[in-house]
Protein backbone atom coordinates (compact mmCIF):
# COMPACT_ATOMS: atom_id res chain seq x y z
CA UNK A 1 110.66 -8.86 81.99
CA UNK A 2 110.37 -10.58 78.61
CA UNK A 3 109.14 -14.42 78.52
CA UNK A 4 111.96 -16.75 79.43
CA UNK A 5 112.28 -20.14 78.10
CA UNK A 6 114.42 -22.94 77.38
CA UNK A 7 116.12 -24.48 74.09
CA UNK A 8 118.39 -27.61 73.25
CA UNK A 9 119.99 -28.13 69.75
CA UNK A 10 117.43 -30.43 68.86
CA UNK A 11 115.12 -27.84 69.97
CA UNK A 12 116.35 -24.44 69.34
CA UNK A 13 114.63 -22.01 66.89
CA UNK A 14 115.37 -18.21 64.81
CA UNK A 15 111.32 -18.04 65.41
CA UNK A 16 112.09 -17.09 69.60
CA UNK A 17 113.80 -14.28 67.97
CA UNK A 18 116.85 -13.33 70.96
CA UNK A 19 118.56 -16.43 71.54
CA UNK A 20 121.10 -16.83 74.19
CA UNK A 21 123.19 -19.88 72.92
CA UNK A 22 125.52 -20.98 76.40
CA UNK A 23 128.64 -23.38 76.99
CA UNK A 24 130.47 -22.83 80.09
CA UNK A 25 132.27 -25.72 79.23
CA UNK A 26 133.87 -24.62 77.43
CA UNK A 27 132.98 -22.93 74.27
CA UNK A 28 132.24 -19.50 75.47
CA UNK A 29 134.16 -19.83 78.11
CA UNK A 30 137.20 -20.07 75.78
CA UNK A 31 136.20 -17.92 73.51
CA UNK A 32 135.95 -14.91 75.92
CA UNK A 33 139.25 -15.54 77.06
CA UNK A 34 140.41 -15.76 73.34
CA UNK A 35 138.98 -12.01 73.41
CA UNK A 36 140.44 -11.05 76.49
CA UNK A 37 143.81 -11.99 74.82
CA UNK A 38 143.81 -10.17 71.69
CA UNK A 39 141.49 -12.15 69.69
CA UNK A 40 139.54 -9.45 67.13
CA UNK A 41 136.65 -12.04 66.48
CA UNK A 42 135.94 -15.83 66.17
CA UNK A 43 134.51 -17.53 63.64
CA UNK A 44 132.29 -20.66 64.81
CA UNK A 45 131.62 -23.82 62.64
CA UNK A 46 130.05 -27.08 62.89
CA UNK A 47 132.31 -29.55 61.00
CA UNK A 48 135.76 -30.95 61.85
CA UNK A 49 137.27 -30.63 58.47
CA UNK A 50 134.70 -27.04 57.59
CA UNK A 51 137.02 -25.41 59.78
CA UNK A 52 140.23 -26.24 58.05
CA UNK A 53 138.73 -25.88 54.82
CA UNK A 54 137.54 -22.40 55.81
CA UNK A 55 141.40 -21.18 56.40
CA UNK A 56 143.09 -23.00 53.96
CA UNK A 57 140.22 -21.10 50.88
CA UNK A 58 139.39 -18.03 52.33
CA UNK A 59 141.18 -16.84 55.88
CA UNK A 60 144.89 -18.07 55.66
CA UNK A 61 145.80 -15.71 58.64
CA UNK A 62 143.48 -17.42 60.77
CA UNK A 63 144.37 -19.93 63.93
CA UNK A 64 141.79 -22.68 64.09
CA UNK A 65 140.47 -23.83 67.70
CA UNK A 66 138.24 -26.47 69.01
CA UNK A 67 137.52 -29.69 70.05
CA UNK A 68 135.88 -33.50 68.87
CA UNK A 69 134.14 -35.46 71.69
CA UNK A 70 136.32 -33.16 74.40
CA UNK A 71 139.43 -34.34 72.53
CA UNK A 72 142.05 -31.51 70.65
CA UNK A 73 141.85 -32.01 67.00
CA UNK A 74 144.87 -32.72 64.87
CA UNK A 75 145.85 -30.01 62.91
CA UNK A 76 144.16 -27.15 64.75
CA UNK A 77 146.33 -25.01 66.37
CA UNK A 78 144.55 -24.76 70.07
CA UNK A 79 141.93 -26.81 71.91
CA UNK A 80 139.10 -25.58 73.28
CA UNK A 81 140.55 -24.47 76.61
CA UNK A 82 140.48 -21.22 78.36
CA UNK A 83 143.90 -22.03 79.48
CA UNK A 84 145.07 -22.47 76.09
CA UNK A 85 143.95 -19.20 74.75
CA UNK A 86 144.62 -17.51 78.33
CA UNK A 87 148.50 -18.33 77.73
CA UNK A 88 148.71 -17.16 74.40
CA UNK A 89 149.23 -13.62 72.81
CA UNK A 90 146.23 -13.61 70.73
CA UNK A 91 146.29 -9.83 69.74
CA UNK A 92 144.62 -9.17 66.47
CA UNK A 93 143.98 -12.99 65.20
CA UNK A 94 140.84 -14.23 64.04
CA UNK A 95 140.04 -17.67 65.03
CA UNK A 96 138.06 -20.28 63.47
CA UNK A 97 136.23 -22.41 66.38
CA UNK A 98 134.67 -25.98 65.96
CA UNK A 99 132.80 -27.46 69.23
CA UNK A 100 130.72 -30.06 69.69
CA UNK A 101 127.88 -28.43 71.34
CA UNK A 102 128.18 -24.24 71.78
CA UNK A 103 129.22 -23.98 68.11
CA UNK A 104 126.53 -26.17 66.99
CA UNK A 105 123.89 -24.53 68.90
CA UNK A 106 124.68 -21.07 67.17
CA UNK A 107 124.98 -22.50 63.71
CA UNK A 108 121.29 -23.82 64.24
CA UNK A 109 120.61 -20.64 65.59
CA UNK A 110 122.00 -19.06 62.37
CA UNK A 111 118.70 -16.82 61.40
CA UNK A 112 117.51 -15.63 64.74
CA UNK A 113 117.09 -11.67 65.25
CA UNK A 114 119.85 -11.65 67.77
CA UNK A 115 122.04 -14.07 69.02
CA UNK A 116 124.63 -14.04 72.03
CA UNK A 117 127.22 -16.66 73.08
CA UNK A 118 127.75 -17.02 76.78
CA UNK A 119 128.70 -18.34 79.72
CA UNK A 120 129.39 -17.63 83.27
CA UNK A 121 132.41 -15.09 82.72
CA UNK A 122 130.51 -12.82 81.05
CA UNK A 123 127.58 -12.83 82.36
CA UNK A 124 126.33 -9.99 84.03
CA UNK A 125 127.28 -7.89 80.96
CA UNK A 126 125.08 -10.48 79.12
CA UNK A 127 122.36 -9.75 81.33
CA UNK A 128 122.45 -6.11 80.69
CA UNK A 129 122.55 -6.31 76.97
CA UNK A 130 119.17 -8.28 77.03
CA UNK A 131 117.43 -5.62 79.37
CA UNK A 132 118.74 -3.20 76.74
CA UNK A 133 117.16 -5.48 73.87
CA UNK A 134 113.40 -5.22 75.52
CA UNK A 135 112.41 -8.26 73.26
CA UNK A 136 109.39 -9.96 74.31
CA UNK A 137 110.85 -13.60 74.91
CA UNK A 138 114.45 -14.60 75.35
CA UNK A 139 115.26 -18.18 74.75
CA UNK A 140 118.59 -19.74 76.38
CA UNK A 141 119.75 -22.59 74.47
CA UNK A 142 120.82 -24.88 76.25
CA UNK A 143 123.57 -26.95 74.73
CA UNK A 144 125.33 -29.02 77.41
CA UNK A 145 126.94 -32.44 75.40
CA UNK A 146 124.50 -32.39 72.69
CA UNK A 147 121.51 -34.10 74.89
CA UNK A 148 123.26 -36.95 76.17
CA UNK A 149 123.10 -35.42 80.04
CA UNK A 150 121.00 -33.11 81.98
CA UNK A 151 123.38 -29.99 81.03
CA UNK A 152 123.19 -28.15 84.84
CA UNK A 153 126.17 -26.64 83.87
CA UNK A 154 124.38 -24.69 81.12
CA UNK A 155 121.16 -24.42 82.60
CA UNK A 156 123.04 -22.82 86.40
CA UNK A 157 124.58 -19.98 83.81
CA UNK A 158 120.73 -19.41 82.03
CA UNK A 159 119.08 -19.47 85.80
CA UNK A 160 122.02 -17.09 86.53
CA UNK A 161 121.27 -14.34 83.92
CA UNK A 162 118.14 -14.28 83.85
CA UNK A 163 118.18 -13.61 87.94
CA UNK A 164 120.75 -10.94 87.05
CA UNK A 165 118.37 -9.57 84.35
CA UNK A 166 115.58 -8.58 87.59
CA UNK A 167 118.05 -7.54 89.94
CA UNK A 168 121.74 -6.36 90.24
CA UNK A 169 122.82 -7.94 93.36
CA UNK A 170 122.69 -11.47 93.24
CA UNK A 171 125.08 -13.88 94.41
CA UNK A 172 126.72 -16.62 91.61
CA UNK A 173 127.41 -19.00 94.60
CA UNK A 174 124.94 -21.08 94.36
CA UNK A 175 124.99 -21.30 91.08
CA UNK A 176 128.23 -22.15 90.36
CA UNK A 177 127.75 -24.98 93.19
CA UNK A 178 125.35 -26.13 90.81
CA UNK A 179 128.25 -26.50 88.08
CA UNK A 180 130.58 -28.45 90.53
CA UNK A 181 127.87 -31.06 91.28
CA UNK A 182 126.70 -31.58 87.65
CA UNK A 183 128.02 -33.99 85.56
CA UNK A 184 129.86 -32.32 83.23
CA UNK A 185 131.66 -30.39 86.25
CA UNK A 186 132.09 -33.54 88.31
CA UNK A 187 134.01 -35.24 85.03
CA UNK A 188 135.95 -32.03 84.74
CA UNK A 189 137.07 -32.73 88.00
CA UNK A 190 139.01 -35.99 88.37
CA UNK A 191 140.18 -35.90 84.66
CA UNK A 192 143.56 -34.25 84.54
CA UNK A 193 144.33 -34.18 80.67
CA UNK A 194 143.22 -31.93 78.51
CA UNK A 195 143.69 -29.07 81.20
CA UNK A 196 140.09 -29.80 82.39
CA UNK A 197 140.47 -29.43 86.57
CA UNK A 198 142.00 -25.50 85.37
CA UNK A 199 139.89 -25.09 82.97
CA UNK A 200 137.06 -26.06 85.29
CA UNK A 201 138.55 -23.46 88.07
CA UNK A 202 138.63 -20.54 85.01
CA UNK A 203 135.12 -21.27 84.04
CA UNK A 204 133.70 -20.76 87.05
CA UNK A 205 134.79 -17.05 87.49
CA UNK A 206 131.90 -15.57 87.26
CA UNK A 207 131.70 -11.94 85.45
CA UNK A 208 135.32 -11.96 84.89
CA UNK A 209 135.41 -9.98 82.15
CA UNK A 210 132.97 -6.82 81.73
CA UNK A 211 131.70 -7.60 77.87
CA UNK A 212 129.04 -9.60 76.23
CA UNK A 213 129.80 -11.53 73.25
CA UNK A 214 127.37 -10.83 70.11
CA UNK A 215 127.51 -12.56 66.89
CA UNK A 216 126.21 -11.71 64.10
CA UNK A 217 126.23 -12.67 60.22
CA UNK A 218 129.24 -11.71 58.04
CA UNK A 219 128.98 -10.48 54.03
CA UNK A 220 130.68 -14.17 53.77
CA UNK A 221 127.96 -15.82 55.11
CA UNK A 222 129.44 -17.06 58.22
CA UNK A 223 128.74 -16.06 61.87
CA UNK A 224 131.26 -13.85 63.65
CA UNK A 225 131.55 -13.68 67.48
CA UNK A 226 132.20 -10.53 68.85
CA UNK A 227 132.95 -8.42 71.89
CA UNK A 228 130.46 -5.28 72.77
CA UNK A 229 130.23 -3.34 75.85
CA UNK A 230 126.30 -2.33 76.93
């Protein structure tokens, strides 16, 4: 097993080499479902008006997705919601994704040696990729609402893989309890805009889908999230 340790944005480095960057909600979440619905890769930013800038210069096919302080942004053309992206036929689009905490954490993770985005739904497959990788430490970055709460959410999925990264057979139970009763899951509960109590429900299916989401550095300089089976 490789050393295991912990990251936030403020505190997340290239220098730990494999960096696992997680958001189950929602970032990766959403963007796995984005993939499951067609979605050939996703581009992820940090700035609110970066991302609009990005289509309207260089990828004018592109659909923009994402989110400020939880809240859909005007003139992007999906929130960051599973649901959202579940719904919609999303064969063969790129997408350009602005968060305010899984995006973030990967664009400060923009030099590491190898980065993955993830998040309950994928996680298994996760897992297996980085006992493929046989690097000697593994860093999970934990980005949660950008430091303002304890994160469980994030930090359940990270306890989750790497149990799944010794052993096969364990049971995500108790660790999606552990979403429910944070804070982020316990606000995703009695809020009913934004689709948050479904979202909440489509986050916490755990190794729904059987791939693990890479991302790696484009000729243009940006990051590009992308589906790989191990």
């Amino acid at each position: 097993m490789p050393e295991l340790i912990k990251r936030t944005l403020e505190t997340c480095t290239p220098g730990d080499g494999t960096l696992v960057v997680i958001d189950v909600l929602r970032a990766f979440s959403t963007s796995a479902y984005a993939f499951a619905s067609g979605a050939r890769e996703i581009i992820p930013v940090a700035g609110v008006r970066e991302a609009l800038e990005l289509r309207q210069d260089h990828m004018p096919d592109a659909l923009v997705m994402g989110e400020l302080n939880g809240k859909p942004i005007p003139g992007y053309d999906l929130g960051n919601s599973p649901y959202d992206v579940m719904v919609r036929d999303l064969t063969g689009r790129r997408l350009i994704h602005r968060t305010s905490a899984g995006t973030q954490g990967l664009v400060r993770s923009i030099h590491a040696q190898t980065i993955l985005a993830a998040s309950f739904v994928c996680a298994r497959a996760t897992a297996r990729r980085l006992r493929q990788l046989l690097s000697p430490r593994v860093a999970f970055v934990i980005t949660g609402t950008a430091g303002q709460q304890e994160a469980d959410e994030d930090n359940s999925c990270a306890d989750y893989i790497a149990a799944l990264m010794e052993k096969d057979a364990v049971d995500p139970a108790p660790f999606l309890e552990r979403v429910l009763n944070s804070y982020a899951g316990r606000d995703f509960m009695t809020r009913l805009e934004e689709n948050m109590p479904r979202d909440l429900d489509l986050c916490l299916q755990a190794d729904r889908f059987d791939f693990y989401q890479a991302v790696t550095m484009g000729d243009d300089g940006y990051l590009r999230i992308h589906t790989e089976r191990s």
